[in-house]
PDB file of N, CA and C in Angstrom:
ATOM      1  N   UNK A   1      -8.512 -62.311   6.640  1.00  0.00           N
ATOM      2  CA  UNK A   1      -8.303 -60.981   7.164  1.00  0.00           C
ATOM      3  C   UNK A   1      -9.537 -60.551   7.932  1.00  0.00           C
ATOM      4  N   UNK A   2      -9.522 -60.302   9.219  1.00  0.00           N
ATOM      5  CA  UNK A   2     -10.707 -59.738   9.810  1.00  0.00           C
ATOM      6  C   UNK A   2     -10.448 -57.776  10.465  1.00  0.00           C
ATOM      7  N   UNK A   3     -11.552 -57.184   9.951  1.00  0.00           N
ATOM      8  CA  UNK A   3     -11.922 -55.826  10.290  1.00  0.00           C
ATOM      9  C   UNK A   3     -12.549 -55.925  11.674  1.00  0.00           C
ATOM     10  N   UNK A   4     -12.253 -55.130  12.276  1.00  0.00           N
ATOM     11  CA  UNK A   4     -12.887 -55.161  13.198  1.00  0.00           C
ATOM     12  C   UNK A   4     -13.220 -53.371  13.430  1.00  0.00           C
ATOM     13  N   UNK A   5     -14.928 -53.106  13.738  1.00  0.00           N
ATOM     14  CA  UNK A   5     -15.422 -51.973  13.858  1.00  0.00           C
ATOM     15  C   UNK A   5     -14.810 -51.020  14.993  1.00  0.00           C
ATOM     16  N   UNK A   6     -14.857 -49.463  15.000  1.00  0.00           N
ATOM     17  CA  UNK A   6     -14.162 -49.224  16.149  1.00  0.00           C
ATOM     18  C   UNK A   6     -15.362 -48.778  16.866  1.00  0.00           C
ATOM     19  N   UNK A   7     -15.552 -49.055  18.141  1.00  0.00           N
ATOM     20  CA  UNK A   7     -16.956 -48.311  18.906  1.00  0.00           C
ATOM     21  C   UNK A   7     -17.052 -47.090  18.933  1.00  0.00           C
ATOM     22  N   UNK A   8     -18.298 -47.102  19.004  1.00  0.00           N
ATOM     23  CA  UNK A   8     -18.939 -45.385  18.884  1.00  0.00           C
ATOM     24  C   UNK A   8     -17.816 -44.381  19.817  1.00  0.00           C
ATOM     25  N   UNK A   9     -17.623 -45.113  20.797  1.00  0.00           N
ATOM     26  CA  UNK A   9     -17.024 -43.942  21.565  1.00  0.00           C
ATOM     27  C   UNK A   9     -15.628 -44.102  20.983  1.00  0.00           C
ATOM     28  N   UNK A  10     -14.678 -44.662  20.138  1.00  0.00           N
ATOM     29  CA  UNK A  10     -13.617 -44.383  19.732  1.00  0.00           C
ATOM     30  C   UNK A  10     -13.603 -43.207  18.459  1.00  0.00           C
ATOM     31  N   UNK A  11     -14.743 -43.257  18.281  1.00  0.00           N
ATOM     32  CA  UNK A  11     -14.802 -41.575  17.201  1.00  0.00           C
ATOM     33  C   UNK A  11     -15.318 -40.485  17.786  1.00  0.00           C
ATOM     34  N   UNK A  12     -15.557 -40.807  19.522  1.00  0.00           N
ATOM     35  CA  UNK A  12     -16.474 -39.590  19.919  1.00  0.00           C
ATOM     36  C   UNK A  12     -15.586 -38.504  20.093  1.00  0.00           C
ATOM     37  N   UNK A  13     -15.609 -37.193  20.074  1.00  0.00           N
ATOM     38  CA  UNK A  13     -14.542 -36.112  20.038  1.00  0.00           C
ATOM     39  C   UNK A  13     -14.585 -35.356  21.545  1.00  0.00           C
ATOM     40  N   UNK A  14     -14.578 -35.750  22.582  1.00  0.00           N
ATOM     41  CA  UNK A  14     -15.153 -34.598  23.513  1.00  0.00           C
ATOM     42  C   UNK A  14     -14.566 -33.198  23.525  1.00  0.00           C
ATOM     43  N   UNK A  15     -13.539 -32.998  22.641  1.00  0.00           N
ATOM     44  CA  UNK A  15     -13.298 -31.292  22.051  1.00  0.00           C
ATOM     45  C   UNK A  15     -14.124 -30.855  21.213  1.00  0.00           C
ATOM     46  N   UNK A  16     -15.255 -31.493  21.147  1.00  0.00           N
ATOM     47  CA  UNK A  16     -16.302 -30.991  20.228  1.00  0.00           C
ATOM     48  C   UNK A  16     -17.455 -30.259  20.835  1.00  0.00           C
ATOM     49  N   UNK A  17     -18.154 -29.273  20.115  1.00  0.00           N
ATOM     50  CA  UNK A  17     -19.620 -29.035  20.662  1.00  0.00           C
ATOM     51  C   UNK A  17     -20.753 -30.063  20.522  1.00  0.00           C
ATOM     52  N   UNK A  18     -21.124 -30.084  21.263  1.00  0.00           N
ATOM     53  CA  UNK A  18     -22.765 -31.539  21.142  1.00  0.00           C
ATOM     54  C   UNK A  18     -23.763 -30.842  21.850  1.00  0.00           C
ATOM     55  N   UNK A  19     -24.933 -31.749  21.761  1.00  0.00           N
ATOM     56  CA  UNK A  19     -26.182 -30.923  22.055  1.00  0.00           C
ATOM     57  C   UNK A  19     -27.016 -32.017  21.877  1.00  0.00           C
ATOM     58  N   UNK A  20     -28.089 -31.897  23.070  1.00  0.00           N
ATOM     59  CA  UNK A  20     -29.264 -32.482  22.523  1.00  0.00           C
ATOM     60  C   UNK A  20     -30.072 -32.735  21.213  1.00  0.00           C
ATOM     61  N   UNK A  21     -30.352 -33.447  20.739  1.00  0.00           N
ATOM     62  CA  UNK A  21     -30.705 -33.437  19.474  1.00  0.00           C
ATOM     63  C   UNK A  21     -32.110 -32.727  19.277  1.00  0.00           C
ATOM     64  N   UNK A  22     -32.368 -31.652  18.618  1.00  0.00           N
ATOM     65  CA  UNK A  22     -33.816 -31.306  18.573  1.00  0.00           C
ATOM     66  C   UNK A  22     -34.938 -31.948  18.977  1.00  0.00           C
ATOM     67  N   UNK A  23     -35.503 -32.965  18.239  1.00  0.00           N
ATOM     68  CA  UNK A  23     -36.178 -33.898  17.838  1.00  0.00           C
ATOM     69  C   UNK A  23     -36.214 -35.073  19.334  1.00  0.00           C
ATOM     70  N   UNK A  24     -35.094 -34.681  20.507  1.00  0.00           N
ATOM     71  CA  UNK A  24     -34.903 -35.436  21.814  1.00  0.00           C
ATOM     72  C   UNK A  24     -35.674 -35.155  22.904  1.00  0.00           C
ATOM     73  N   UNK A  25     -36.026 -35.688  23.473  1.00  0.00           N
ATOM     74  CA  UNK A  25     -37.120 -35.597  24.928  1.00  0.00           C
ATOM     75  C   UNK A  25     -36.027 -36.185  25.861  1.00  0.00           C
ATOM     76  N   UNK A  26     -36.149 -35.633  26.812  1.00  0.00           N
ATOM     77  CA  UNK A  26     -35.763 -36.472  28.138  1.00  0.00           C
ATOM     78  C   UNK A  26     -36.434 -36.119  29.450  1.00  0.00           C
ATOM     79  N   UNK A  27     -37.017 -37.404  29.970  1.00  0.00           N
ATOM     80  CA  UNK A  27     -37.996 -37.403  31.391  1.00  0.00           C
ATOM     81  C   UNK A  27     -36.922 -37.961  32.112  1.00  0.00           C
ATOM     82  N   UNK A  28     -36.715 -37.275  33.326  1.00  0.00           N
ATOM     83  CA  UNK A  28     -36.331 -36.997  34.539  1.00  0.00           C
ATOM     84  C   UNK A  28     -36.619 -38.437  35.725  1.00  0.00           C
ATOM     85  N   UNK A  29     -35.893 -39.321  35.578  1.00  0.00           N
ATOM     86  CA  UNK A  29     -36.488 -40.838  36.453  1.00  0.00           C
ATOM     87  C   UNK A  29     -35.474 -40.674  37.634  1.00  0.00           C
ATOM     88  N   UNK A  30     -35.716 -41.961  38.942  1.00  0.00           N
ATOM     89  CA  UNK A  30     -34.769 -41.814  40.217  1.00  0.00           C
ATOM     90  C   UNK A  30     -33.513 -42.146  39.092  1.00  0.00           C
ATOM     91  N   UNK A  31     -33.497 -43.339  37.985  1.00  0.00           N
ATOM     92  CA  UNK A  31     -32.753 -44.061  37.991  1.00  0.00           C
ATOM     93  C   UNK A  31     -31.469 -42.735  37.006  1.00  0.00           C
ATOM     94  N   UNK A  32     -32.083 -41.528  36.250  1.00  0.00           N
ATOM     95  CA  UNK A  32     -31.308 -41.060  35.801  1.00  0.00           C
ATOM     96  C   UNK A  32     -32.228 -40.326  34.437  1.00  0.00           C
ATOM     97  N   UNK A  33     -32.171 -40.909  33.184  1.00  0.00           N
ATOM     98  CA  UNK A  33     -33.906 -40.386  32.542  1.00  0.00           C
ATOM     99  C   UNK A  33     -34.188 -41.607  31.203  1.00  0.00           C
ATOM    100  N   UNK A  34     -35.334 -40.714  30.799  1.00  0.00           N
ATOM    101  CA  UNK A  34     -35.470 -41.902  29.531  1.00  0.00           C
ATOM    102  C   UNK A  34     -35.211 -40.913  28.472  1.00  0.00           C
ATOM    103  N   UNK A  35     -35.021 -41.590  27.138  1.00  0.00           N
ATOM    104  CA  UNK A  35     -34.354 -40.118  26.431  1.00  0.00           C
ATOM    105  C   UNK A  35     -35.336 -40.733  24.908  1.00  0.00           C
ATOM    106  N   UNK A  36     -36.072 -40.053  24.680  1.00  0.00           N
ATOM    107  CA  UNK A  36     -37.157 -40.267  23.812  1.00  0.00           C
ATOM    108  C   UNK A  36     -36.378 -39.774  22.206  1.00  0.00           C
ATOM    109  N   UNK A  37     -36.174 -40.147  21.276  1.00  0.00           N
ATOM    110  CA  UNK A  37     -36.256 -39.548  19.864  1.00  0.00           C
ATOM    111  C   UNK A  37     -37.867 -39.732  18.863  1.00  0.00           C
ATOM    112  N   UNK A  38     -37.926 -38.477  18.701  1.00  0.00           N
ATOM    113  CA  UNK A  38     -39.422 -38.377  17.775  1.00  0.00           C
ATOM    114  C   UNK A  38     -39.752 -38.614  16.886  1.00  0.00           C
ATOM    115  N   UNK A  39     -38.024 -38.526  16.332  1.00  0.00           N
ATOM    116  CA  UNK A  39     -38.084 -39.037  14.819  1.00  0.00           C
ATOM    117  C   UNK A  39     -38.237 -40.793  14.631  1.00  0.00           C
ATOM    118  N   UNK A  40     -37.312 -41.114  15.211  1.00  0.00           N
ATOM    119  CA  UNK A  40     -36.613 -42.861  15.147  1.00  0.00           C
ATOM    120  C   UNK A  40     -37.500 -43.225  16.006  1.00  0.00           C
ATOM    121  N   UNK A  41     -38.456 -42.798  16.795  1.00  0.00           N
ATOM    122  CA  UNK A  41     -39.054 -43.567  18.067  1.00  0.00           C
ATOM    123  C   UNK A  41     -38.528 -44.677  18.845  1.00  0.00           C
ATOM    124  N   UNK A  42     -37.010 -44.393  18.928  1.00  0.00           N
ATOM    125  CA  UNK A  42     -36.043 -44.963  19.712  1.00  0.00           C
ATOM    126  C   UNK A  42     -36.068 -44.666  20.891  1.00  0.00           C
ATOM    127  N   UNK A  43     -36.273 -45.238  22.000  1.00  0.00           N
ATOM    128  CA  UNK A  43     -36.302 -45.008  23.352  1.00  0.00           C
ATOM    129  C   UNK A  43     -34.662 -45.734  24.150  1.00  0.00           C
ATOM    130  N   UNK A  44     -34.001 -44.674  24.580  1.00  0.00           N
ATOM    131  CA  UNK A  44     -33.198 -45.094  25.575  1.00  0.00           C
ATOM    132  C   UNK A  44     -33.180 -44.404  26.793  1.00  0.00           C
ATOM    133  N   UNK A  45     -32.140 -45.182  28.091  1.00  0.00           N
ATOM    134  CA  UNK A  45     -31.810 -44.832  29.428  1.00  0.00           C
ATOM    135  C   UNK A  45     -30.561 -44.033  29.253  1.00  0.00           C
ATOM    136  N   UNK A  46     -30.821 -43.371  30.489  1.00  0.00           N
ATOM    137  CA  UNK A  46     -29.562 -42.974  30.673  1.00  0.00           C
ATOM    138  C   UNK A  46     -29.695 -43.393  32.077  1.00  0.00           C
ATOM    139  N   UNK A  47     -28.574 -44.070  32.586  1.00  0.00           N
ATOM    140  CA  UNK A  47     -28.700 -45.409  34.070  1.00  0.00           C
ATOM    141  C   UNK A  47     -27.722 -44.378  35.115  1.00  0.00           C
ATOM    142  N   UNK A  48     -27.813 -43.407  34.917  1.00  0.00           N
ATOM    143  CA  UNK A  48     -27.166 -42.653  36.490  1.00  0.00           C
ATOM    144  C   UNK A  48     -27.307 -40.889  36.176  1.00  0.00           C
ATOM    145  N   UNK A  49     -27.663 -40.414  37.035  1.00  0.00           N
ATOM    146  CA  UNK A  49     -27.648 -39.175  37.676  1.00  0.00           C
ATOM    147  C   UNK A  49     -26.666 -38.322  37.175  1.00  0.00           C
ATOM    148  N   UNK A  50     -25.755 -38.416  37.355  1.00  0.00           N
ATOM    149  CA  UNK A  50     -24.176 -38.137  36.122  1.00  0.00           C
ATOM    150  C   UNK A  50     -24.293 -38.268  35.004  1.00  0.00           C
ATOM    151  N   UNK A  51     -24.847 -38.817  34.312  1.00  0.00           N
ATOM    152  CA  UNK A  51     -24.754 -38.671  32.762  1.00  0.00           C
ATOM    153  C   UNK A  51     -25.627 -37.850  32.512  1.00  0.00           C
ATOM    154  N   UNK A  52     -26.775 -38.160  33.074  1.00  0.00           N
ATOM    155  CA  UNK A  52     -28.421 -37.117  32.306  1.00  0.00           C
ATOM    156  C   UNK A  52     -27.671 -35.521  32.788  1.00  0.00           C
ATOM    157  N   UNK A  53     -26.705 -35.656  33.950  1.00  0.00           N
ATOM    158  CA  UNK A  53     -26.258 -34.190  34.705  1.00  0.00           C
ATOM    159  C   UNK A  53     -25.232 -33.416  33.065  1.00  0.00           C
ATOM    160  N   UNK A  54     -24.509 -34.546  32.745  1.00  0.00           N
ATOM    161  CA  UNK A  54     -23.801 -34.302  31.322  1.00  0.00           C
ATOM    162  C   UNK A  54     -24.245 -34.572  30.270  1.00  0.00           C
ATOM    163  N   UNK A  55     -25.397 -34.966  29.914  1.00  0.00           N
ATOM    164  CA  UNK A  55     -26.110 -34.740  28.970  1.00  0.00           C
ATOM    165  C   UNK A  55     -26.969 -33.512  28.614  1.00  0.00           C
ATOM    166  N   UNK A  56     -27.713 -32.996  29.936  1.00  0.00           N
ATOM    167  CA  UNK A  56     -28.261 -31.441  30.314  1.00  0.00           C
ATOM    168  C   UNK A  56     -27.477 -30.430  29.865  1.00  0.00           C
ATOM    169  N   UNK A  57     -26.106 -30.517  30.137  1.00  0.00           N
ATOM    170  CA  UNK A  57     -25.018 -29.454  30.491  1.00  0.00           C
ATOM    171  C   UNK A  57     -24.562 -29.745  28.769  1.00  0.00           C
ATOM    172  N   UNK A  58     -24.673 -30.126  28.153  1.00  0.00           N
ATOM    173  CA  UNK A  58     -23.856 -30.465  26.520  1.00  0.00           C
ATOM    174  C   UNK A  58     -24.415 -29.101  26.059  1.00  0.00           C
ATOM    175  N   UNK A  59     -25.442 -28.474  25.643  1.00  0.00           N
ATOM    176  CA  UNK A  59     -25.513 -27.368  25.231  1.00  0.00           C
ATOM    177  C   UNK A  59     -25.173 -25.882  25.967  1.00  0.00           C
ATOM    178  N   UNK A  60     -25.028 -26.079  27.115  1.00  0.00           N
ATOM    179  CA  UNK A  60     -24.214 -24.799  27.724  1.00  0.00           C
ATOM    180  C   UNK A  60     -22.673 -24.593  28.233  1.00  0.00           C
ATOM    181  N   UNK A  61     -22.230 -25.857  27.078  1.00  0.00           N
ATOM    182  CA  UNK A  61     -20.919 -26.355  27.629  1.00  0.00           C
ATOM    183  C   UNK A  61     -20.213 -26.150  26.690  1.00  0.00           C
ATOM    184  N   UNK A  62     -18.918 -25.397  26.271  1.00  0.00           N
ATOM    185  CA  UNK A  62     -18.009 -25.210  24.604  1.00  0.00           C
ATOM    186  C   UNK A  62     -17.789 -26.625  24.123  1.00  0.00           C
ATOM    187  N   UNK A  63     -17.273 -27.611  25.295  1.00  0.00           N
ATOM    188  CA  UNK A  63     -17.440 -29.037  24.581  1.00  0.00           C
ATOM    189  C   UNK A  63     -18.120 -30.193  25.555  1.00  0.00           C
ATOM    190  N   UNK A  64     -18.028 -31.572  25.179  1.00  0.00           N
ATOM    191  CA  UNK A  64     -18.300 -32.253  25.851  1.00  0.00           C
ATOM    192  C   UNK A  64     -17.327 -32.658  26.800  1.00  0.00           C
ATOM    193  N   UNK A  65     -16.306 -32.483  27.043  1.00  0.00           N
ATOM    194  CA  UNK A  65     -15.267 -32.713  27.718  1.00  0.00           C
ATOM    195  C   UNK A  65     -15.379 -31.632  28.916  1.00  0.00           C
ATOM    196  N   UNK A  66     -16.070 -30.485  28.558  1.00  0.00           N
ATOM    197  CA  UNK A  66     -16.592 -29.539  29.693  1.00  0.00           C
ATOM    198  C   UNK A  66     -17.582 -29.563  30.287  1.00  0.00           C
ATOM    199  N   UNK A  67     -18.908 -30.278  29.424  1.00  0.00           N
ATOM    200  CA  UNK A  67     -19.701 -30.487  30.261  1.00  0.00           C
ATOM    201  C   UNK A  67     -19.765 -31.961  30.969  1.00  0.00           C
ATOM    202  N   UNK A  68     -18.606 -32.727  30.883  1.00  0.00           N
ATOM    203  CA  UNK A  68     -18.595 -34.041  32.028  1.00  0.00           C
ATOM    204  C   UNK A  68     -17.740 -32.740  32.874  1.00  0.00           C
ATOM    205  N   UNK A  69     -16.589 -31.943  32.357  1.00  0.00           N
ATOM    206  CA  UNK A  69     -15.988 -31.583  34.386  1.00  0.00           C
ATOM    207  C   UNK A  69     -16.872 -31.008  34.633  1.00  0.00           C
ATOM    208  N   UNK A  70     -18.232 -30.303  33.988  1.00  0.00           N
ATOM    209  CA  UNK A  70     -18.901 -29.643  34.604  1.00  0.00           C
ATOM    210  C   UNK A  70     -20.208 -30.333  35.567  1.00  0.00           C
ATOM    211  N   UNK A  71     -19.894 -31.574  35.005  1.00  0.00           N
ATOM    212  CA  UNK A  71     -20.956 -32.620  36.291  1.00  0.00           C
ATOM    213  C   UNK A  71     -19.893 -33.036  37.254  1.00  0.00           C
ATOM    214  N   UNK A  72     -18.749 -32.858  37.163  1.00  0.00           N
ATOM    215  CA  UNK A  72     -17.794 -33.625  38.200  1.00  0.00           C
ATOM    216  C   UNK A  72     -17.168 -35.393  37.318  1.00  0.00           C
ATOM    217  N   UNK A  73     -17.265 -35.215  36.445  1.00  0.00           N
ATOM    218  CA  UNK A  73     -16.779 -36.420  35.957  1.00  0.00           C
ATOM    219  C   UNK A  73     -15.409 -36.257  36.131  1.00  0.00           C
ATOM    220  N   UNK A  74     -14.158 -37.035  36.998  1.00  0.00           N
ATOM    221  CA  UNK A  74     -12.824 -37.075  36.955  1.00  0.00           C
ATOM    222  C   UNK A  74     -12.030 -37.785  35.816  1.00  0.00           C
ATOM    223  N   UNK A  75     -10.921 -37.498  35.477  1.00  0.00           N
ATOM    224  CA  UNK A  75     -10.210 -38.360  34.829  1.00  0.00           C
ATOM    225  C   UNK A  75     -10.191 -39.958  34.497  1.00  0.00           C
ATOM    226  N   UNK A  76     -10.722 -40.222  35.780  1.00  0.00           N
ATOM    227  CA  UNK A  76     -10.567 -41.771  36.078  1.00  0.00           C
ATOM    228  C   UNK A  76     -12.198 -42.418  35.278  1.00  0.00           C
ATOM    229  N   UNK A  77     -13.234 -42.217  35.471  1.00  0.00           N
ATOM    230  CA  UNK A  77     -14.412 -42.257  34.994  1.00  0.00           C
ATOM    231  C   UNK A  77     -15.132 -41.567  33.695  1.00  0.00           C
ATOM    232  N   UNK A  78     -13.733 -40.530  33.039  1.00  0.00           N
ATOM    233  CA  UNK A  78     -14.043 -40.175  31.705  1.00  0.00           C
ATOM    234  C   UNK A  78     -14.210 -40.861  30.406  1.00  0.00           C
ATOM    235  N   UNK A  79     -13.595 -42.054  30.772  1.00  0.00           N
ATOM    236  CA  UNK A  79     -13.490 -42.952  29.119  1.00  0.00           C
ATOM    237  C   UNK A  79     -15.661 -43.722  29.183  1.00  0.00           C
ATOM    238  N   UNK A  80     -15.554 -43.866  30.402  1.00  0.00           N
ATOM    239  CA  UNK A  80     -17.126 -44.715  30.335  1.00  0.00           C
ATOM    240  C   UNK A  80     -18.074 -43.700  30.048  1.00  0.00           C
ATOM    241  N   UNK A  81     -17.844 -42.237  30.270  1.00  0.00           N
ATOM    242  CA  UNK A  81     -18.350 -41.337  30.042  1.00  0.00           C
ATOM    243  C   UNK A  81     -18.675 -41.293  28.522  1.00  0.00           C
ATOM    244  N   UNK A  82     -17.018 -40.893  27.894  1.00  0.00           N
ATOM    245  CA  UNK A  82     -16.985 -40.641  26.627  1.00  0.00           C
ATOM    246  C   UNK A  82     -17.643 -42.069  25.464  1.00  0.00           C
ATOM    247  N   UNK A  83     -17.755 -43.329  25.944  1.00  0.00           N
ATOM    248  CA  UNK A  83     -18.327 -44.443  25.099  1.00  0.00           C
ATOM    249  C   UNK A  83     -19.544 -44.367  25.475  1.00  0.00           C
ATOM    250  N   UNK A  84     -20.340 -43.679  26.667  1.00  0.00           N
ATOM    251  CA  UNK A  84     -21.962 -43.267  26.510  1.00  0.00           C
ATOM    252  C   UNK A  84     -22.264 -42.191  25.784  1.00  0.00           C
ATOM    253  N   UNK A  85     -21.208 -41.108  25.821  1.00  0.00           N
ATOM    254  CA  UNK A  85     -21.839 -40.045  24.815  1.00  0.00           C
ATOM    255  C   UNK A  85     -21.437 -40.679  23.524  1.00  0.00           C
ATOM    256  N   UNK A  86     -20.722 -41.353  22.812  1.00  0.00           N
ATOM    257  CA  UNK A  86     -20.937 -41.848  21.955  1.00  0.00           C
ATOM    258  C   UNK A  86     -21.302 -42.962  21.064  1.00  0.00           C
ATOM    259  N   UNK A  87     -22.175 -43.644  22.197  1.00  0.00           N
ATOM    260  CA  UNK A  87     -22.942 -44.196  21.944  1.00  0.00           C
ATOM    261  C   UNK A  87     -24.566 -43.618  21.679  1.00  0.00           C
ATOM    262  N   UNK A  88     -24.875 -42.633  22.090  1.00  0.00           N
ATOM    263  CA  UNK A  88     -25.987 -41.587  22.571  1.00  0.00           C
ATOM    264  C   UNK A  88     -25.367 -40.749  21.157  1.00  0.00           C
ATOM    265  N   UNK A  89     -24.268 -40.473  20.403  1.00  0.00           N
ATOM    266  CA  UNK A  89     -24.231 -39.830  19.049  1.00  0.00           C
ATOM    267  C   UNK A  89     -24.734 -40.581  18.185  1.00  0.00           C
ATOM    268  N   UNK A  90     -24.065 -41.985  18.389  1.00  0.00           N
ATOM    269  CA  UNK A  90     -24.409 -43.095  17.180  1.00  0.00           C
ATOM    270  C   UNK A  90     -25.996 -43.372  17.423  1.00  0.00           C
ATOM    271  N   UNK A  91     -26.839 -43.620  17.749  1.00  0.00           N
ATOM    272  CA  UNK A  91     -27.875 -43.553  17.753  1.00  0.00           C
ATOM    273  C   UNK A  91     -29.203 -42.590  17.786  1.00  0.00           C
ATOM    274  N   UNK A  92     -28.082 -40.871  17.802  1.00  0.00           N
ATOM    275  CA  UNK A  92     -29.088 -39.843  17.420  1.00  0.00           C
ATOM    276  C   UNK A  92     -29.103 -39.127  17.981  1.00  0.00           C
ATOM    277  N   UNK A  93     -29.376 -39.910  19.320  1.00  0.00           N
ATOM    278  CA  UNK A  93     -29.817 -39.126  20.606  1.00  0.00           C
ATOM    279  C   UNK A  93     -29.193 -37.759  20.749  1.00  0.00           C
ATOM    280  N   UNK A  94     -28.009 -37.396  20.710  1.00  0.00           N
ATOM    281  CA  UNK A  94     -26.712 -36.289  20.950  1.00  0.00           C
ATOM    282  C   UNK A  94     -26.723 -36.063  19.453  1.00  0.00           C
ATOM    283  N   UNK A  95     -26.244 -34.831  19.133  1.00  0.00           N
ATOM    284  CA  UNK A  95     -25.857 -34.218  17.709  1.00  0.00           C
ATOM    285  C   UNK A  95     -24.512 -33.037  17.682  1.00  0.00           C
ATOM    286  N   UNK A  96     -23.985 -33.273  17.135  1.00  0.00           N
ATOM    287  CA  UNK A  96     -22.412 -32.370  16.838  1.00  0.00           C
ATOM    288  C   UNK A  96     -23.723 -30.770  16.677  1.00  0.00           C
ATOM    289  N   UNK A  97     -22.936 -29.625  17.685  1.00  0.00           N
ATOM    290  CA  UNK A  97     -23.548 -28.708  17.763  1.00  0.00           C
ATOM    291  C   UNK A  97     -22.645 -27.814  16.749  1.00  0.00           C
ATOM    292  N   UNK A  98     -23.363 -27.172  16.060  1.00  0.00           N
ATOM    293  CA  UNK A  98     -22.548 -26.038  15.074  1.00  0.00           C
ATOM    294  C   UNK A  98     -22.183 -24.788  15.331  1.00  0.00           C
ATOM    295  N   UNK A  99     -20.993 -24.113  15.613  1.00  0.00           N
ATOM    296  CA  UNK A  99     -20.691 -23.055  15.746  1.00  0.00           C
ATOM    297  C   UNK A  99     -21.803 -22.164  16.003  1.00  0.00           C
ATOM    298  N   UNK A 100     -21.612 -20.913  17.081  1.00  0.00           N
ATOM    299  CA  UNK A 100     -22.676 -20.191  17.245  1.00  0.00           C
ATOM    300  C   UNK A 100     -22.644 -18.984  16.897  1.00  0.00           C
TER     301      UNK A 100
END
């Protein structure tokens, strides 16, 4: 019998609130940014202009599904979207934002 894991982005919710994670840095590169955690001293990319644009926008956004239309992310380019933001949950970076 084999299990097989489901990827980060198959649990990501984009009807959810998210947010930068406190504890997150992000510097501003051509390529898009680097996204620092303080705690984990995990360093990742974010590899385009569009994501760091929907990663910015996650806390002034009711969900994440608003802040990709709010970078212009279409229908067609939402699923690669939604398996970077949740990949960027599973590793910290992003955090489920709590009611305000």
């Amino acid at each position: 019998m084999s299990t097989t894991l489901d990827p980060p982005s198959a649990a990501f919710d984009l009807d959810r609130p998210w947010d930068l994670h406190p504890r997150v840095s992000l510097r501003r590169e051509p390529f898009g940014a680097l996204v620092y955690h303080f705690d984990t001293r995990r360093l990742s990319f974010l590899k385009s202009l569009d994501l760091l644009a929907v990663v910015e926008s996650l806390g002034a956004s009711p969900t994440a599904g608003e802040a990709c239309r709010a970078a212009g992310i279409d229908d067609e380019r939402l699923p690669a979207y939604r398996h970077a933001l949740g990949t960027l949950a599973a590793s910290g970076m992003i955090c489920e934002r709590r009611p305000r």
